[in-house]
N, C-alpha and C. Protein backbone atom coordinates (compact mmCIF):
# COMPACT_ATOMS: atom_id res chain seq x y z
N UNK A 1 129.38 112.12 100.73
CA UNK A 1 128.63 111.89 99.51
C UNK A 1 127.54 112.95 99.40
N UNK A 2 127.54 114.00 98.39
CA UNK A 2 126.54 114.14 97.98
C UNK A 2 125.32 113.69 97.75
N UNK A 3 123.80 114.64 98.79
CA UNK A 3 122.64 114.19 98.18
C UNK A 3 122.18 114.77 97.48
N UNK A 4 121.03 113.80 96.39
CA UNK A 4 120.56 114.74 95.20
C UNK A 4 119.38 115.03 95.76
N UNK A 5 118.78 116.99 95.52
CA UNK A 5 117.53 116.93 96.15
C UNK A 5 116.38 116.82 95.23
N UNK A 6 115.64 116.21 94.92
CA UNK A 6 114.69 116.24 94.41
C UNK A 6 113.26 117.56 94.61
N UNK A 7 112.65 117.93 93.56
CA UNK A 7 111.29 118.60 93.68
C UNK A 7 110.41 118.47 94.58
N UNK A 8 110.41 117.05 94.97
CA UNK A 8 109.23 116.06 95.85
C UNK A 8 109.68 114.67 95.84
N UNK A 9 109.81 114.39 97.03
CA UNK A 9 109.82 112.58 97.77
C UNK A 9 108.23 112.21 97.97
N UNK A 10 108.60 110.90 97.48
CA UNK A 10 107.33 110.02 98.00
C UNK A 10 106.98 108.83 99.25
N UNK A 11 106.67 109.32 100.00
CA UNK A 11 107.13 108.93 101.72
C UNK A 11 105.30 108.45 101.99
N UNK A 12 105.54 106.98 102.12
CA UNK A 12 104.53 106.20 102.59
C UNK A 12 104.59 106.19 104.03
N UNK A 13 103.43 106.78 104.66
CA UNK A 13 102.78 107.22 106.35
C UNK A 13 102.37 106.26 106.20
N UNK A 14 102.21 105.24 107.26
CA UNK A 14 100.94 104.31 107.50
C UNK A 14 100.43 104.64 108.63
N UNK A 15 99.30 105.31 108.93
CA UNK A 15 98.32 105.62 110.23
C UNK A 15 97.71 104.54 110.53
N UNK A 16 97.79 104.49 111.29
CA UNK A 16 96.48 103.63 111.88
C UNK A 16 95.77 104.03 113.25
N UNK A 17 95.00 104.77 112.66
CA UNK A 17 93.94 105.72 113.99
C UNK A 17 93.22 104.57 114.54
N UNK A 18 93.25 104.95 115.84
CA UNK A 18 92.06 104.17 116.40
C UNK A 18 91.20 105.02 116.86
N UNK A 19 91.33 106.17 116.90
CA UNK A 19 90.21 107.13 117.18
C UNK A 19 90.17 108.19 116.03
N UNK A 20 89.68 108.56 114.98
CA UNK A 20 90.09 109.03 113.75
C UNK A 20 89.47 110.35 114.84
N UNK A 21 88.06 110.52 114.81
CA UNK A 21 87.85 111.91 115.61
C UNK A 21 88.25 112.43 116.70
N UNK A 22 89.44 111.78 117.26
CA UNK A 22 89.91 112.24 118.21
C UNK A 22 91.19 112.99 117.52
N UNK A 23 91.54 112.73 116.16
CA UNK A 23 92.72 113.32 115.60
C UNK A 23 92.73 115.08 115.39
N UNK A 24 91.08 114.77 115.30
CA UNK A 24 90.55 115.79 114.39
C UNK A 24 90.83 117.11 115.62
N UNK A 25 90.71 116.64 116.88
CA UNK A 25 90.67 117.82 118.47
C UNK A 25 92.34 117.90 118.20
N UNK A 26 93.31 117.15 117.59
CA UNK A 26 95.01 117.15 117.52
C UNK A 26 95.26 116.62 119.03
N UNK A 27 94.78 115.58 119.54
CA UNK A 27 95.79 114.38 120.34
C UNK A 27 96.51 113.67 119.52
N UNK A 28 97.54 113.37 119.98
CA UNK A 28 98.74 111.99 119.63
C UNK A 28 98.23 111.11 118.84
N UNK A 29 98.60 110.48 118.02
CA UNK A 29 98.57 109.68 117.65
C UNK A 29 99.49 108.44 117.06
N UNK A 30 99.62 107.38 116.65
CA UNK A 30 100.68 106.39 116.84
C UNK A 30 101.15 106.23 115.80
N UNK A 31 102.44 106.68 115.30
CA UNK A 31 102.94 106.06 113.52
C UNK A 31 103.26 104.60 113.80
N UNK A 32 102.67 103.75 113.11
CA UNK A 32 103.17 102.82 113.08
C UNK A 32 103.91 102.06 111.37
N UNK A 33 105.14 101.81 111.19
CA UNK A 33 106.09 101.33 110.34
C UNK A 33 106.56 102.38 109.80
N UNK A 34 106.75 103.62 110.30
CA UNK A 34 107.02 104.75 109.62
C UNK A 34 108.82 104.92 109.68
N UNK A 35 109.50 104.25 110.74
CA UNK A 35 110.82 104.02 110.57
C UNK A 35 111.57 102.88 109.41
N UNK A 36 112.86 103.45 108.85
CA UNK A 36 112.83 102.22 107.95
C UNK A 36 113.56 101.45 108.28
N UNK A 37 113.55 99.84 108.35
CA UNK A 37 114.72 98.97 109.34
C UNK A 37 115.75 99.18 109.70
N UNK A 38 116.97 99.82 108.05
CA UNK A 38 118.06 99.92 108.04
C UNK A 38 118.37 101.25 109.32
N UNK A 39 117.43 102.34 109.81
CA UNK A 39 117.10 103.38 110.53
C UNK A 39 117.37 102.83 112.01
N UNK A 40 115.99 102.08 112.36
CA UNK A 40 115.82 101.48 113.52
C UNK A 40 116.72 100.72 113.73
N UNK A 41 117.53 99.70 113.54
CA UNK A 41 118.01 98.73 113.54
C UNK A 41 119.48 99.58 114.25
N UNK A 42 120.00 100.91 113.50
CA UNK A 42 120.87 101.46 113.58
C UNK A 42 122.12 100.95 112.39
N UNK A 43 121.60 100.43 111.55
CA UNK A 43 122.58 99.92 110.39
C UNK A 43 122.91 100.88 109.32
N UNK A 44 121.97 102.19 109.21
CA UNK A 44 122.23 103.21 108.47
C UNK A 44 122.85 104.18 109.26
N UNK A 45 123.60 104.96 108.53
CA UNK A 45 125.14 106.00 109.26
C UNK A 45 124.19 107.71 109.24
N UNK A 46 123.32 108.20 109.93
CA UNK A 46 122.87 109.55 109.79
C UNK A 46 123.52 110.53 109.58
N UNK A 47 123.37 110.95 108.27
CA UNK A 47 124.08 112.13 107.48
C UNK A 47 123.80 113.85 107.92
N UNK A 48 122.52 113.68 107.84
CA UNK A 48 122.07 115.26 108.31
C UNK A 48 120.57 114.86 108.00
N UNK A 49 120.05 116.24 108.64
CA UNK A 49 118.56 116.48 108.33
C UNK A 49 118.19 117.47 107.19
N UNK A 50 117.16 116.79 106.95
CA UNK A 50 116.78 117.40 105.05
C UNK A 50 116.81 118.60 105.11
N UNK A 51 116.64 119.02 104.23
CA UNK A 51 116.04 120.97 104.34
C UNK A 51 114.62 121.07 104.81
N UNK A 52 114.55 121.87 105.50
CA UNK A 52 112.71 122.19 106.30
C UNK A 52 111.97 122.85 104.93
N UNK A 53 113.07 123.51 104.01
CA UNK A 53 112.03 124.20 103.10
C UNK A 53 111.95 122.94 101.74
N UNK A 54 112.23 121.56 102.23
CA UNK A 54 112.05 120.86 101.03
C UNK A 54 110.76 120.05 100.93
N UNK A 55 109.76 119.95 99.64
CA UNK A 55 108.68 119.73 99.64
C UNK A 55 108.89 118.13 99.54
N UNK A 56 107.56 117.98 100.24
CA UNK A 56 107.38 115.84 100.10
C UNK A 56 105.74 115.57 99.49
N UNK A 57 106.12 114.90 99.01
CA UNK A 57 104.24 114.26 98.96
C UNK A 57 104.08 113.06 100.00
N UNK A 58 103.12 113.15 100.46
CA UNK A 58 102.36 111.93 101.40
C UNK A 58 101.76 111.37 101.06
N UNK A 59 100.99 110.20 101.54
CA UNK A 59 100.20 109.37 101.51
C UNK A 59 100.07 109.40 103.08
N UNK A 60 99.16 109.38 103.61
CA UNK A 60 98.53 109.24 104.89
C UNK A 60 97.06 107.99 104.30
N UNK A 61 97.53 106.85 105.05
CA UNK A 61 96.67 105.49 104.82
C UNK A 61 95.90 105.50 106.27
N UNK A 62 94.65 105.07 105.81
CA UNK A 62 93.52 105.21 106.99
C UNK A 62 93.18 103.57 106.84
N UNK A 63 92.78 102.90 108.11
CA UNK A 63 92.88 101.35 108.37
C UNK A 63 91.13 101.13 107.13
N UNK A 64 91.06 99.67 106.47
CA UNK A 64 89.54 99.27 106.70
C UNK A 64 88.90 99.00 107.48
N UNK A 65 87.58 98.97 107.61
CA UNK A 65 86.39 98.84 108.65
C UNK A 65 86.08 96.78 108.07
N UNK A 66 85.71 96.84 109.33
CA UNK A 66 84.94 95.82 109.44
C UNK A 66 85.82 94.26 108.94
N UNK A 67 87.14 94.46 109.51
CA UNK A 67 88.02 93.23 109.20
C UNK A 67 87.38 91.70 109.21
N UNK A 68 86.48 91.48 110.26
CA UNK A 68 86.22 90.43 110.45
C UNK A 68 85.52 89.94 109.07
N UNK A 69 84.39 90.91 109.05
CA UNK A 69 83.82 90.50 107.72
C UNK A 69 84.24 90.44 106.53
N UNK A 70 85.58 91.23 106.68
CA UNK A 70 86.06 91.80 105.19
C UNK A 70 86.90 90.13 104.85
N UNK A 71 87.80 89.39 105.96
CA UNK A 71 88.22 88.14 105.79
C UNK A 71 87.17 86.92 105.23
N UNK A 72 85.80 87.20 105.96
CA UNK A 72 84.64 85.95 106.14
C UNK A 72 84.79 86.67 104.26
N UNK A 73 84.47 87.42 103.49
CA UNK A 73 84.38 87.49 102.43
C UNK A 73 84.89 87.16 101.55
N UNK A 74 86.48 87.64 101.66
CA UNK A 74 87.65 87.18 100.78
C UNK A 74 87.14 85.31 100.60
N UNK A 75 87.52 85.13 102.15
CA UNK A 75 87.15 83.46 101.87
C UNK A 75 86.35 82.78 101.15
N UNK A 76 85.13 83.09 101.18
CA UNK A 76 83.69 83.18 99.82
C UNK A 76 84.25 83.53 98.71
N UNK A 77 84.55 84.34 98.12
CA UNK A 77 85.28 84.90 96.64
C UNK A 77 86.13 83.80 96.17
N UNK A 78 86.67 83.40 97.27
CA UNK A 78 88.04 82.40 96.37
C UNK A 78 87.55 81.03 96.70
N UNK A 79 86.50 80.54 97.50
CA UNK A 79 86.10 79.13 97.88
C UNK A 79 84.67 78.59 96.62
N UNK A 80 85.15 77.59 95.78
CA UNK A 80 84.23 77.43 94.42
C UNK A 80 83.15 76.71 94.96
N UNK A 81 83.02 76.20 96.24
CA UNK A 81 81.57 75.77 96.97
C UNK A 81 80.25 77.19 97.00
N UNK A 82 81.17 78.07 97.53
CA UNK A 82 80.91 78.94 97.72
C UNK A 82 79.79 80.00 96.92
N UNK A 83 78.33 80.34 97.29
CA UNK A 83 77.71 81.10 96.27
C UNK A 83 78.42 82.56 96.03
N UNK A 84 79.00 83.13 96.97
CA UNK A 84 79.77 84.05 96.69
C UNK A 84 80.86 83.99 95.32
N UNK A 85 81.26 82.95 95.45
CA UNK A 85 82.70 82.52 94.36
C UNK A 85 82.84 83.39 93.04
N UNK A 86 83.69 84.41 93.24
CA UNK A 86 83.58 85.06 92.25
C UNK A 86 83.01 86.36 91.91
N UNK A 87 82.11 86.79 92.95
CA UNK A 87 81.07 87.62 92.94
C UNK A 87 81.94 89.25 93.37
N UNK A 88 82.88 89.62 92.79
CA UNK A 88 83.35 90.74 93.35
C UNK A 88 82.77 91.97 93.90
N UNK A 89 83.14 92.79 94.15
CA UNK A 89 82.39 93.87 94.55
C UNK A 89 82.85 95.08 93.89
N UNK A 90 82.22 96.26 93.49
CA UNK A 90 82.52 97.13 92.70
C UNK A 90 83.40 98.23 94.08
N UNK A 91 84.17 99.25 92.99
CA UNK A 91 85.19 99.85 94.20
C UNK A 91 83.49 100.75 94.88
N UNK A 92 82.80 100.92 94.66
CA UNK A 92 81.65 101.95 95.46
C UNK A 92 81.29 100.65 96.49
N UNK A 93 81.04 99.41 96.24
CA UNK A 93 80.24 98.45 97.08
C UNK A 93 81.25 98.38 97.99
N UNK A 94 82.63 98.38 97.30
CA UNK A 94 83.46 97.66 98.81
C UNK A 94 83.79 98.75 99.63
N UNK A 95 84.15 100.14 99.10
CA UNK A 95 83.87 101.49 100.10
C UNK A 95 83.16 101.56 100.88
N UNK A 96 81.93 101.23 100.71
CA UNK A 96 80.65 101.45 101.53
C UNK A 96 80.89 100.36 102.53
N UNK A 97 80.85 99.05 102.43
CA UNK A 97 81.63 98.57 103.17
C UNK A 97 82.50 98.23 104.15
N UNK A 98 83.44 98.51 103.32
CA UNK A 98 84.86 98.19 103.92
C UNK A 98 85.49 99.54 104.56
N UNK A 99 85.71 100.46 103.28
CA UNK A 99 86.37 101.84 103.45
C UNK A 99 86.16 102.67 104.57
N UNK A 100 86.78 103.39 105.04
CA UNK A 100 87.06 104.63 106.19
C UNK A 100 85.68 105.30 105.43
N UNK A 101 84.55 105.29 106.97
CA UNK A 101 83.74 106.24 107.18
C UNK A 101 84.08 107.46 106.37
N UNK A 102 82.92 107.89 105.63
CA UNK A 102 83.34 109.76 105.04
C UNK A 102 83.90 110.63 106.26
N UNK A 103 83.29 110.52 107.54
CA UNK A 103 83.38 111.15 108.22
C UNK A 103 84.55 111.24 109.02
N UNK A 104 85.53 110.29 108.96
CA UNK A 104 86.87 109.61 109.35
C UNK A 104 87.89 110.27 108.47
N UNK A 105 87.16 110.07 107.29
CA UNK A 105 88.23 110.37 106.46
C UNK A 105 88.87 111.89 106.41
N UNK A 106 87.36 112.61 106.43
CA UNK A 106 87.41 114.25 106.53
C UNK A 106 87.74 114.82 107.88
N UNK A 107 87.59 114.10 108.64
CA UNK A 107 89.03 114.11 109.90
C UNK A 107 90.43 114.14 109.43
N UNK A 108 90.72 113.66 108.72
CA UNK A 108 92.00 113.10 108.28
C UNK A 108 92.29 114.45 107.62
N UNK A 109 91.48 115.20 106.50
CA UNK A 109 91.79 115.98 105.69
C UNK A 109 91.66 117.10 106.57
N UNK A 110 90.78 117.44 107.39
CA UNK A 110 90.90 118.77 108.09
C UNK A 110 92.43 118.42 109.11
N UNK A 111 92.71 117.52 109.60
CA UNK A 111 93.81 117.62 110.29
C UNK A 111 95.21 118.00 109.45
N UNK A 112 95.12 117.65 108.08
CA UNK A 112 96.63 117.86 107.56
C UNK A 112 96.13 119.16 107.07
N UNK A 113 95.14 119.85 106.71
CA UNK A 113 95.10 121.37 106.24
C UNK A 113 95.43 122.32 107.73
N UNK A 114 94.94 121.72 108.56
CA UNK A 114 95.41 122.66 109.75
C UNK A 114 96.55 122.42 109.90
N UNK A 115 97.27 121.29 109.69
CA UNK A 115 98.93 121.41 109.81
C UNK A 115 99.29 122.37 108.79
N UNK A 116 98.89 122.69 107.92
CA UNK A 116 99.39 123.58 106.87
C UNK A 116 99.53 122.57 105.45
N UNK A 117 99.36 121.60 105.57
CA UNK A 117 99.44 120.53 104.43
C UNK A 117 98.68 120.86 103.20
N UNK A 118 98.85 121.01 101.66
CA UNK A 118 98.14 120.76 100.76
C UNK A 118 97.54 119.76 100.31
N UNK A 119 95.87 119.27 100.15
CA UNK A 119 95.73 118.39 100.35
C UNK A 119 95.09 117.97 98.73
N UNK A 120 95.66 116.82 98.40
CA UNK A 120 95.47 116.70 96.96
C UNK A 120 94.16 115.86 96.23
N UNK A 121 94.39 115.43 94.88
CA UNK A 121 93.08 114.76 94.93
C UNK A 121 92.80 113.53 95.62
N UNK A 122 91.70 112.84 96.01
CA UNK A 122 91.63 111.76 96.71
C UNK A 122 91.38 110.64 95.67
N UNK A 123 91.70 109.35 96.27
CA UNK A 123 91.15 108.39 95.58
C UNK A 123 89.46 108.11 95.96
N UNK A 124 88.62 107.23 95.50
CA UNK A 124 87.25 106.91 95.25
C UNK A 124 86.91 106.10 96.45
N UNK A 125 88.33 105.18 97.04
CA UNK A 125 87.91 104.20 98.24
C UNK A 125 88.25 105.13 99.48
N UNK A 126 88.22 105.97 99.26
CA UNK A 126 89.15 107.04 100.88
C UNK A 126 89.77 106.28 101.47
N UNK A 127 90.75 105.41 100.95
CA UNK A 127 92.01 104.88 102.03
C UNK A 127 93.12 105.76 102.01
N UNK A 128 93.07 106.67 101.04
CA UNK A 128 94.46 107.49 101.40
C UNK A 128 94.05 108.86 101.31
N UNK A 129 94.81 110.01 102.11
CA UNK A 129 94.80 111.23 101.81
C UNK A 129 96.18 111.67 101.18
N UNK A 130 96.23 111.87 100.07
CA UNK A 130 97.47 112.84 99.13
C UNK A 130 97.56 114.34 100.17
N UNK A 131 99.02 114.46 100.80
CA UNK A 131 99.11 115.65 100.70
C UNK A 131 100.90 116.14 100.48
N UNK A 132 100.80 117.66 100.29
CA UNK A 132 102.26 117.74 99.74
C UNK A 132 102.46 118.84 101.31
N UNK A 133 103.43 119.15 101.75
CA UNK A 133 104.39 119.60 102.22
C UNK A 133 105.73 120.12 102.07
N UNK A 134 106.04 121.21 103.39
CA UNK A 134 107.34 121.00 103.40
C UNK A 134 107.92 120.16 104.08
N UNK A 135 109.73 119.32 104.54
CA UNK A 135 109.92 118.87 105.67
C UNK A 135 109.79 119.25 106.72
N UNK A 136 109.22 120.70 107.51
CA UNK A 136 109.24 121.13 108.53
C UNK A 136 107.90 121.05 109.04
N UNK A 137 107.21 120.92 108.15
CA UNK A 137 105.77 120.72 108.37
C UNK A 137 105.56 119.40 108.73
N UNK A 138 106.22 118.59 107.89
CA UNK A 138 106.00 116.97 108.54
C UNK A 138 106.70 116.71 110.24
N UNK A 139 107.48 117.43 110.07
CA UNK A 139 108.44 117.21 110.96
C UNK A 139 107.69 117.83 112.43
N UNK A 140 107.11 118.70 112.50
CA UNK A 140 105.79 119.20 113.32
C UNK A 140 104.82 118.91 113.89
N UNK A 141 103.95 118.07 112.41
CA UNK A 141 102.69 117.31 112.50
C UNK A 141 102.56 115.82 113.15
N UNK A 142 103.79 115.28 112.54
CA UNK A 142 103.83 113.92 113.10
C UNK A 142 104.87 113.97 114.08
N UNK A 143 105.72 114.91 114.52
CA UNK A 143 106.54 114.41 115.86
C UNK A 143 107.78 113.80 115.23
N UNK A 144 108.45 113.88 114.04
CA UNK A 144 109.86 113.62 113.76
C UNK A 144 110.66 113.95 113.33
N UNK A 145 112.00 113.59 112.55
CA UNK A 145 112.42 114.70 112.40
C UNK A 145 113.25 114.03 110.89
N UNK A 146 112.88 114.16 109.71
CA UNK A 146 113.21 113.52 108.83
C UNK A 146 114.59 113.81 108.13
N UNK A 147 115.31 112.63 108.16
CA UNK A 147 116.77 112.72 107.75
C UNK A 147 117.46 111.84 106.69
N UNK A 148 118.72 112.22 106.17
CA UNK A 148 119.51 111.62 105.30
C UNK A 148 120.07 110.77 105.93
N UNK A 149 120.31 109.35 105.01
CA UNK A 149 120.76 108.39 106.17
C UNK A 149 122.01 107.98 104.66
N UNK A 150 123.10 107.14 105.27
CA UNK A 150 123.99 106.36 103.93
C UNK A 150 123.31 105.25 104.34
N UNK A 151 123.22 104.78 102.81
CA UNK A 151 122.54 103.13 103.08
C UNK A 151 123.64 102.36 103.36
N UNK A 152 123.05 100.88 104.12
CA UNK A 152 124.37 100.20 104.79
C UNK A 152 124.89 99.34 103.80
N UNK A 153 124.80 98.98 102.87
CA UNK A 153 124.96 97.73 101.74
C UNK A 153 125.27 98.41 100.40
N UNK A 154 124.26 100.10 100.24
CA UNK A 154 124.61 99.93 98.81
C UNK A 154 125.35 101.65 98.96
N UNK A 155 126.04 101.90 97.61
CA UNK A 155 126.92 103.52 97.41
C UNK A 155 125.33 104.42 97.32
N UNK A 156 124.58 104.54 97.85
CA UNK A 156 123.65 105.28 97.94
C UNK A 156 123.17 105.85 99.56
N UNK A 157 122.33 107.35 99.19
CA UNK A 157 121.64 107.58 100.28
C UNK A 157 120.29 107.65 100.20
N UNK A 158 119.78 107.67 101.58
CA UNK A 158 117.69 107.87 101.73
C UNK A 158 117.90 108.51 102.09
N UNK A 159 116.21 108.72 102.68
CA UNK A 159 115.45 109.51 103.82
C UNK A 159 114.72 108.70 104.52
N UNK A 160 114.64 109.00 105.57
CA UNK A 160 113.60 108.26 106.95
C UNK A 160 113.40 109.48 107.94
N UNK A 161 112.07 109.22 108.55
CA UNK A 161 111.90 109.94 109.66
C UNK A 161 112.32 108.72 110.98
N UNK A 162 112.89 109.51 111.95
CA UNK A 162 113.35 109.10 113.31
C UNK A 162 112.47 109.06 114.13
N UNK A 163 112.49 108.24 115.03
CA UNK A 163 111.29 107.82 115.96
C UNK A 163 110.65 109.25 116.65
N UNK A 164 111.75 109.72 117.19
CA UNK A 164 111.52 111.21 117.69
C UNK A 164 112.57 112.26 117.09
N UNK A 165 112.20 113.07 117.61
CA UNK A 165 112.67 114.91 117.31
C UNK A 165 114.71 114.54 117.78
N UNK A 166 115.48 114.62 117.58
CA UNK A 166 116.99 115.03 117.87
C UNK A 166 117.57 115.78 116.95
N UNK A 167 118.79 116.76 117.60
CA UNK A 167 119.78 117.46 116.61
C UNK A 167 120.88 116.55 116.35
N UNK A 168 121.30 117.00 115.22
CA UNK A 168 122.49 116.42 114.89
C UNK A 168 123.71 117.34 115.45
């Protein structure tokens, strides 16, 4: 089966640093849900690996701060005893907050420009960094090696990155 290549894929990273400034020196770090079941599971049939010169957009997601509190809050907002009840927070209040440190975040962005990554506009809460690529660049930065898979159920194909680096 023919794949169709597209201009740009949209491939959701979920990071979750536990040391954001330690990213920034380029130690390891852990993808976590970045395989897709049908992948892992081994239920998808691996076709080949993409083209290295084909561009992707990212999303690289950085965790919130301060979970404990961020739950004790939610609970107030939605509990009508509650003086909170209702009292939302503006996206600047809950950044300040909640959101990835500035300084976390611009870890994040100097690490994908030194991979060679273009890094795009940001959103206002810094939970995500936009950047575009090629596949060889992802395939570098994060340690995998992103491929065409046949889906197991339907006449179609994806893409997924593989836990680690292999040839076909």
């Amino acid at each position: 089966m023919r794949i169709k290549i597209f201009s740009s894929f949209y491939v959701f990273v979920v990071l979750f640093f536990l040391a954001i400034p330690a990213l920034a020196q380029q130690s390891l770090q852990a993808l976590h849900n970045h395989v897709r079941p049908a992948v892992s599971s081994g239920q998808a049939a691996l076709l080949a690996p993409l083209p290295a010169e084909q561009q992707m957009d990212l999303s690289l997601v950085l965790p919130l701060r301060n979970q404990v509190e961020l739950t004790s809050l939610l609970g107030q907002l939605y509990d009508p005893a509650s003086p909170s009840y209702r009292q939302f927070l503006s996206v600047d209040e809950f950044t300040a907050r909640f959101g990835p440190a500035p300084e976390d975040y611009q870890a994040v962005v100097a690490f994908a420009q030194d991979q060679g990554f273009t890094v795009r506009d940001a959103p206002a809460n810094r939970m995500l960094v936009p950047i575009r690529g090629t596949v060889d660049q992802v395939n570098k930065a994060f340690h995998v090696q992103m491929n065409s898979y046949q889906h197991p159920m339907e006449n179609r194909t994806f893409f997924s990155p593989t836990a680690s680096r292999r040839s076909l």
